[in-house]
N, C-alpha and C. Protein backbone atom coordinates (compact mmCIF):
# COMPACT_ATOMS: atom_id res chain seq x y z
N UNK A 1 -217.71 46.06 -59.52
CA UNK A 1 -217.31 47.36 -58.99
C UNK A 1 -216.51 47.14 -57.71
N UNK A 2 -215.54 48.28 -57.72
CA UNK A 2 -214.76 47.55 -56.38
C UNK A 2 -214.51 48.68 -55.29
N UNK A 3 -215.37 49.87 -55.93
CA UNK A 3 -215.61 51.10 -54.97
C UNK A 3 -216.73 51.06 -53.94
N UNK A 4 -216.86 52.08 -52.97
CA UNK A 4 -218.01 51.72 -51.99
C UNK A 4 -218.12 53.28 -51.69
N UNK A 5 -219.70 53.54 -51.56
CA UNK A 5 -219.75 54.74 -51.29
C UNK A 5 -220.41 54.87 -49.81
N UNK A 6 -220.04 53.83 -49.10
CA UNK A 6 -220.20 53.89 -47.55
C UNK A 6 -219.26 54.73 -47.05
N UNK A 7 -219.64 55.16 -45.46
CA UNK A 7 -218.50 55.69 -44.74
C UNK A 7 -217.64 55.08 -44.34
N UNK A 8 -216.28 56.03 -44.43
CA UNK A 8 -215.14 54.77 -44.71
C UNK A 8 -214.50 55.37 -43.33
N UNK A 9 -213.87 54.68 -42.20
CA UNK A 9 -213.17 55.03 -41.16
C UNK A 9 -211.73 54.21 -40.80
N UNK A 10 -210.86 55.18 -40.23
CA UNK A 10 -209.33 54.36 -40.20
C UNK A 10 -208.95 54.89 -38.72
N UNK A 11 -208.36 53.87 -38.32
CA UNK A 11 -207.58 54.03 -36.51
C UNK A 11 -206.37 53.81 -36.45
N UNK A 12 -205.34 54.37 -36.56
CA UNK A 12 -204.04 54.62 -36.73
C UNK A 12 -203.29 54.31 -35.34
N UNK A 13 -202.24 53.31 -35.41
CA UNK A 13 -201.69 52.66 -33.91
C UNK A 13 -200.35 53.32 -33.75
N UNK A 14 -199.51 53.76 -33.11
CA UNK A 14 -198.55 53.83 -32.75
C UNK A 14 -197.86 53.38 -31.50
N UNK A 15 -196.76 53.73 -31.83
CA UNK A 15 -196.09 53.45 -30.65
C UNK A 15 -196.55 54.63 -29.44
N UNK A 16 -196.95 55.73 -29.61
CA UNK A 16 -197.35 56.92 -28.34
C UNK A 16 -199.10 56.71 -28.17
N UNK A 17 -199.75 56.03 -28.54
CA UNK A 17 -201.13 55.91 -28.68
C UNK A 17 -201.68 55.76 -29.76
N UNK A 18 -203.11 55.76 -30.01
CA UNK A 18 -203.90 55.85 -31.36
C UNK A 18 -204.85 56.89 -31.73
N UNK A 19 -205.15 56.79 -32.75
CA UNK A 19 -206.16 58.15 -33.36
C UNK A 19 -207.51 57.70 -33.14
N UNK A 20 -207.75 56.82 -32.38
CA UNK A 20 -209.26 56.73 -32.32
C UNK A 20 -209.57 56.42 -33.78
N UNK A 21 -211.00 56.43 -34.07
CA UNK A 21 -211.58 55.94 -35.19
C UNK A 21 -211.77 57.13 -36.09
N UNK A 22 -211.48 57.20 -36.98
CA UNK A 22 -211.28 58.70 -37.87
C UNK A 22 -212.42 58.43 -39.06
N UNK A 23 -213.36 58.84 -39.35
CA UNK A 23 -214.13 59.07 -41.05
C UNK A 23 -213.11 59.82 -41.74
N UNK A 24 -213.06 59.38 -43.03
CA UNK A 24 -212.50 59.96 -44.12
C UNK A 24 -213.20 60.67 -44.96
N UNK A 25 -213.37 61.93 -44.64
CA UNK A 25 -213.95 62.72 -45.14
C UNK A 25 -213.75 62.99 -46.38
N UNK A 26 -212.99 64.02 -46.59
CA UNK A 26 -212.27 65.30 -47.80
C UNK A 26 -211.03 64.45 -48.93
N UNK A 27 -211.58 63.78 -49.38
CA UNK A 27 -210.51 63.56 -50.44
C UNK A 27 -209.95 64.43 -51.06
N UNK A 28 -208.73 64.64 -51.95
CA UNK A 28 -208.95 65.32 -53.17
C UNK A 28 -209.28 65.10 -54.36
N UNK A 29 -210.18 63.83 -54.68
CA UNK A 29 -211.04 63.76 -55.69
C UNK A 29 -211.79 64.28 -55.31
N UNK A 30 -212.82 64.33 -56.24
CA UNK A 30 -214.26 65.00 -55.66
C UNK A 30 -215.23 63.40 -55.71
N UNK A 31 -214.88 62.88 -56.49
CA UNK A 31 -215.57 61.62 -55.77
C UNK A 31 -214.73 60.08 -54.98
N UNK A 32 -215.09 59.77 -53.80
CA UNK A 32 -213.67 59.04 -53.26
C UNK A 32 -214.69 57.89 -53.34
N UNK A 33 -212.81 56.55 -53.29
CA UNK A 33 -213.10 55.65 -53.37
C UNK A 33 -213.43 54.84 -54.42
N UNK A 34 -213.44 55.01 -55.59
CA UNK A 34 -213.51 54.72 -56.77
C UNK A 34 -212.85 53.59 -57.43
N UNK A 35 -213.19 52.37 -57.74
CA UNK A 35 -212.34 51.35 -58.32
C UNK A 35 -211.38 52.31 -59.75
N UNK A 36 -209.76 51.82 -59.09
CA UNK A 36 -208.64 51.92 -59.31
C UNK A 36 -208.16 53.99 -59.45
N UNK A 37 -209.03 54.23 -58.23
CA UNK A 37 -208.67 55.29 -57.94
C UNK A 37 -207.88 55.60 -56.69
N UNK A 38 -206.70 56.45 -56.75
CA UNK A 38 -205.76 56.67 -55.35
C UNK A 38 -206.53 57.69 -54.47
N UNK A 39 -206.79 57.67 -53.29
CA UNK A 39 -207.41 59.05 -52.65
C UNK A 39 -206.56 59.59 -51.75
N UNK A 40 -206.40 61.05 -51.52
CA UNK A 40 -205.54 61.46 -50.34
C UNK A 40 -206.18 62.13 -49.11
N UNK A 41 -206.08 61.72 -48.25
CA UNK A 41 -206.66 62.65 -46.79
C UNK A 41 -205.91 63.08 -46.06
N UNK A 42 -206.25 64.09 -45.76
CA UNK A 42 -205.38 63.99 -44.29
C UNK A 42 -206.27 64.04 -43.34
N UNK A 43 -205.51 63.63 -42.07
CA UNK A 43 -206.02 63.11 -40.62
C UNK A 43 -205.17 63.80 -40.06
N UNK A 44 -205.38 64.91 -39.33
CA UNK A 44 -205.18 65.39 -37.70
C UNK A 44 -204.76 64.58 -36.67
N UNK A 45 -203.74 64.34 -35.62
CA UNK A 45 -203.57 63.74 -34.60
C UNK A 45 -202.07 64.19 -34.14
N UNK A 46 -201.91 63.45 -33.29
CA UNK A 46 -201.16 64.10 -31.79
C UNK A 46 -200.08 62.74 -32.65
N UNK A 47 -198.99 63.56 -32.40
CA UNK A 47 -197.33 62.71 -32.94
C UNK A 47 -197.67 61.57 -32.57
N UNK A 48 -197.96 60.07 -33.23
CA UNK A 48 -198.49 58.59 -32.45
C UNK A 48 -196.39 57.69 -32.65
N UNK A 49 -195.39 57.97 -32.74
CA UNK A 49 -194.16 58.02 -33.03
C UNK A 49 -194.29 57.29 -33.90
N UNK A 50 -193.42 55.73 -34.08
CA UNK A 50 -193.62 54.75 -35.31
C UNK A 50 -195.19 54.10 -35.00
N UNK A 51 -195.52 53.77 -36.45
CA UNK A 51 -196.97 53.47 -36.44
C UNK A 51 -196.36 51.87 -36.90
N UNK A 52 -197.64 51.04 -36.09
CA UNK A 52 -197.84 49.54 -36.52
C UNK A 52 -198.73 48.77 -36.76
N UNK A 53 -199.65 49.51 -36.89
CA UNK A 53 -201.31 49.12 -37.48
C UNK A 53 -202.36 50.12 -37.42
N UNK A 54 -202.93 49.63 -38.56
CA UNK A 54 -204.44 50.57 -39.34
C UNK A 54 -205.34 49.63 -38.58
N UNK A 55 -206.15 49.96 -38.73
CA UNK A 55 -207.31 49.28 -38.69
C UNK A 55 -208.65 50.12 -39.08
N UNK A 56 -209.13 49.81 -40.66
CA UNK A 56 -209.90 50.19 -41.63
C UNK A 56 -211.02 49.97 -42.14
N UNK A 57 -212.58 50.06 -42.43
CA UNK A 57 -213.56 49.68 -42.20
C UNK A 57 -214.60 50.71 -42.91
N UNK A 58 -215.71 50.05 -43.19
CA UNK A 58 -216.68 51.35 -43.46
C UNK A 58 -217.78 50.62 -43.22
N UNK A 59 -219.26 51.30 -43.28
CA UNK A 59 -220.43 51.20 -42.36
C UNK A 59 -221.21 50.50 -43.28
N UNK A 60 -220.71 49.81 -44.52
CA UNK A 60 -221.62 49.01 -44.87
C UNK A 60 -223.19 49.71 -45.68
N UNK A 61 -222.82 51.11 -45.36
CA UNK A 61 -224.35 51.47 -46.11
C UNK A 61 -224.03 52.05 -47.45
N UNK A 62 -225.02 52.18 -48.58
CA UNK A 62 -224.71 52.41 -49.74
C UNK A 62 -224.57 51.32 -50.74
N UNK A 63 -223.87 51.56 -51.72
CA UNK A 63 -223.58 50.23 -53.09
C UNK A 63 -221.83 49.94 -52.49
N UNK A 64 -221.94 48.91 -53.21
CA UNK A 64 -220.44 49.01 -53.29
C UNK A 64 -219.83 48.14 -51.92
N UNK A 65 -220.29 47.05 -51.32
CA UNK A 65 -219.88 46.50 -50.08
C UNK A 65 -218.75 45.36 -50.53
N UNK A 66 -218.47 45.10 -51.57
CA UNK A 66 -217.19 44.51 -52.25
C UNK A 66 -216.04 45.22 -52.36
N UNK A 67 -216.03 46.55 -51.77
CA UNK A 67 -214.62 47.29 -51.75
C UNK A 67 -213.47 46.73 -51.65
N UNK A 68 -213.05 47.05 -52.62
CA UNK A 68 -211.62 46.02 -52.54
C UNK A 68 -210.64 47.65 -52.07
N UNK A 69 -209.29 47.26 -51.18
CA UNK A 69 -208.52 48.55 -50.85
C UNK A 69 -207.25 47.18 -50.99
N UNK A 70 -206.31 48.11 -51.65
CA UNK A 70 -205.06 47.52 -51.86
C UNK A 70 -203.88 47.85 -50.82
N UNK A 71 -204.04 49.03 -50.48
CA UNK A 71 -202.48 49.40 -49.25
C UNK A 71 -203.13 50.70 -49.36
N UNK A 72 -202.80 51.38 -47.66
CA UNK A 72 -202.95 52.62 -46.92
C UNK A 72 -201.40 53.11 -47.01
N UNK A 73 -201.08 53.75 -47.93
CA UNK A 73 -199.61 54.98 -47.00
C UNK A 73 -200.05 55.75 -46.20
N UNK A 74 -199.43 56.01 -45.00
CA UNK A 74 -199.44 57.23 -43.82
C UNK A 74 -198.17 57.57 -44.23
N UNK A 75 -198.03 58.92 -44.56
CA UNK A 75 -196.58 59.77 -44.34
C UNK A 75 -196.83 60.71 -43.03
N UNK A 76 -195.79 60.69 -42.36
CA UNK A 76 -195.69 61.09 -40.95
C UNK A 76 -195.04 62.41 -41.10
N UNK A 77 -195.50 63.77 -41.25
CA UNK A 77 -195.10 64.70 -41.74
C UNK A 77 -193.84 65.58 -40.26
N UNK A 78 -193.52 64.65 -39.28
CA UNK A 78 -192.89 65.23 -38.58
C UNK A 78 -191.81 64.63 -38.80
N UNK A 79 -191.48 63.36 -39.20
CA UNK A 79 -190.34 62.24 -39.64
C UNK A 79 -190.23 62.56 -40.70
N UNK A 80 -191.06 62.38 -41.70
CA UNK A 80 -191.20 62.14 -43.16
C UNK A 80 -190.89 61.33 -43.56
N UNK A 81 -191.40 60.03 -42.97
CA UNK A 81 -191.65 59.03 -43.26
C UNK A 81 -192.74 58.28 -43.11
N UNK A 82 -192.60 57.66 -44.47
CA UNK A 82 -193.78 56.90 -44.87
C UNK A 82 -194.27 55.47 -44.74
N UNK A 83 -195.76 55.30 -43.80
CA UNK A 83 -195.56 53.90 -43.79
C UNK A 83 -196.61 53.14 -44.78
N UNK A 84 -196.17 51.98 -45.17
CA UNK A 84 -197.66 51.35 -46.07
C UNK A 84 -197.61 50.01 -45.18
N UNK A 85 -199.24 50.01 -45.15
CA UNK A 85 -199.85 48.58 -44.50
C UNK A 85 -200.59 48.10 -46.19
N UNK A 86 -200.25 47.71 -46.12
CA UNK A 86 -200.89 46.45 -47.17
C UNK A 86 -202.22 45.30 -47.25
N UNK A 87 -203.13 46.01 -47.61
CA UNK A 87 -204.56 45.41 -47.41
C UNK A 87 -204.70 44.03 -48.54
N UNK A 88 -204.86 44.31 -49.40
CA UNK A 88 -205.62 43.24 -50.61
C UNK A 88 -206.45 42.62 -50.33
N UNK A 89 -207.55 43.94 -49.60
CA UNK A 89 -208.75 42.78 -49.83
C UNK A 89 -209.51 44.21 -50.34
């Protein structure tokens, strides 16, 4: 299994600051995280300009601590542009 039903949290870097540590709440699946499932969130925050690192994580509690995550897109809905960091693990 390569899903995890721990809490999953992401910290978004930019060039104007960072988002602090965010939980990913509200997917629009109804169940997130799912081996070879895409999930979408959105995250709230203050314009961070070009972004240059995630930094992504979850709390380890629950099944599923083999989570594999392949790449994060952020689309920057004030640019509209999109960035992908590339995980594979």
């Amino acid at each position: 299994n390569a899903g995890t039903e721990a809490d999953v949290y992401i910290s978004v870097y930019g060039e104007r600051g960072d988002t602090g540590s965010r939980q990913l709440l509200r997917s629009q699946k109804s169940k997130k995280f799912l081996k070879g499932q895409t999930d979408i969130f959105a995250v709230e925050a203050v314009h961070l300009g070009c972004l240059y690192k995630i930094v992504i994580g979850h709390n380890g509690l629950g099944s599923g601590n083999g989570w594999f995550l392949d790449k994060v897109v952020i689309k920057d809905p004030v640019t509209d542009v999109d960035y992908t960091f590339l995980c594979h693990r």
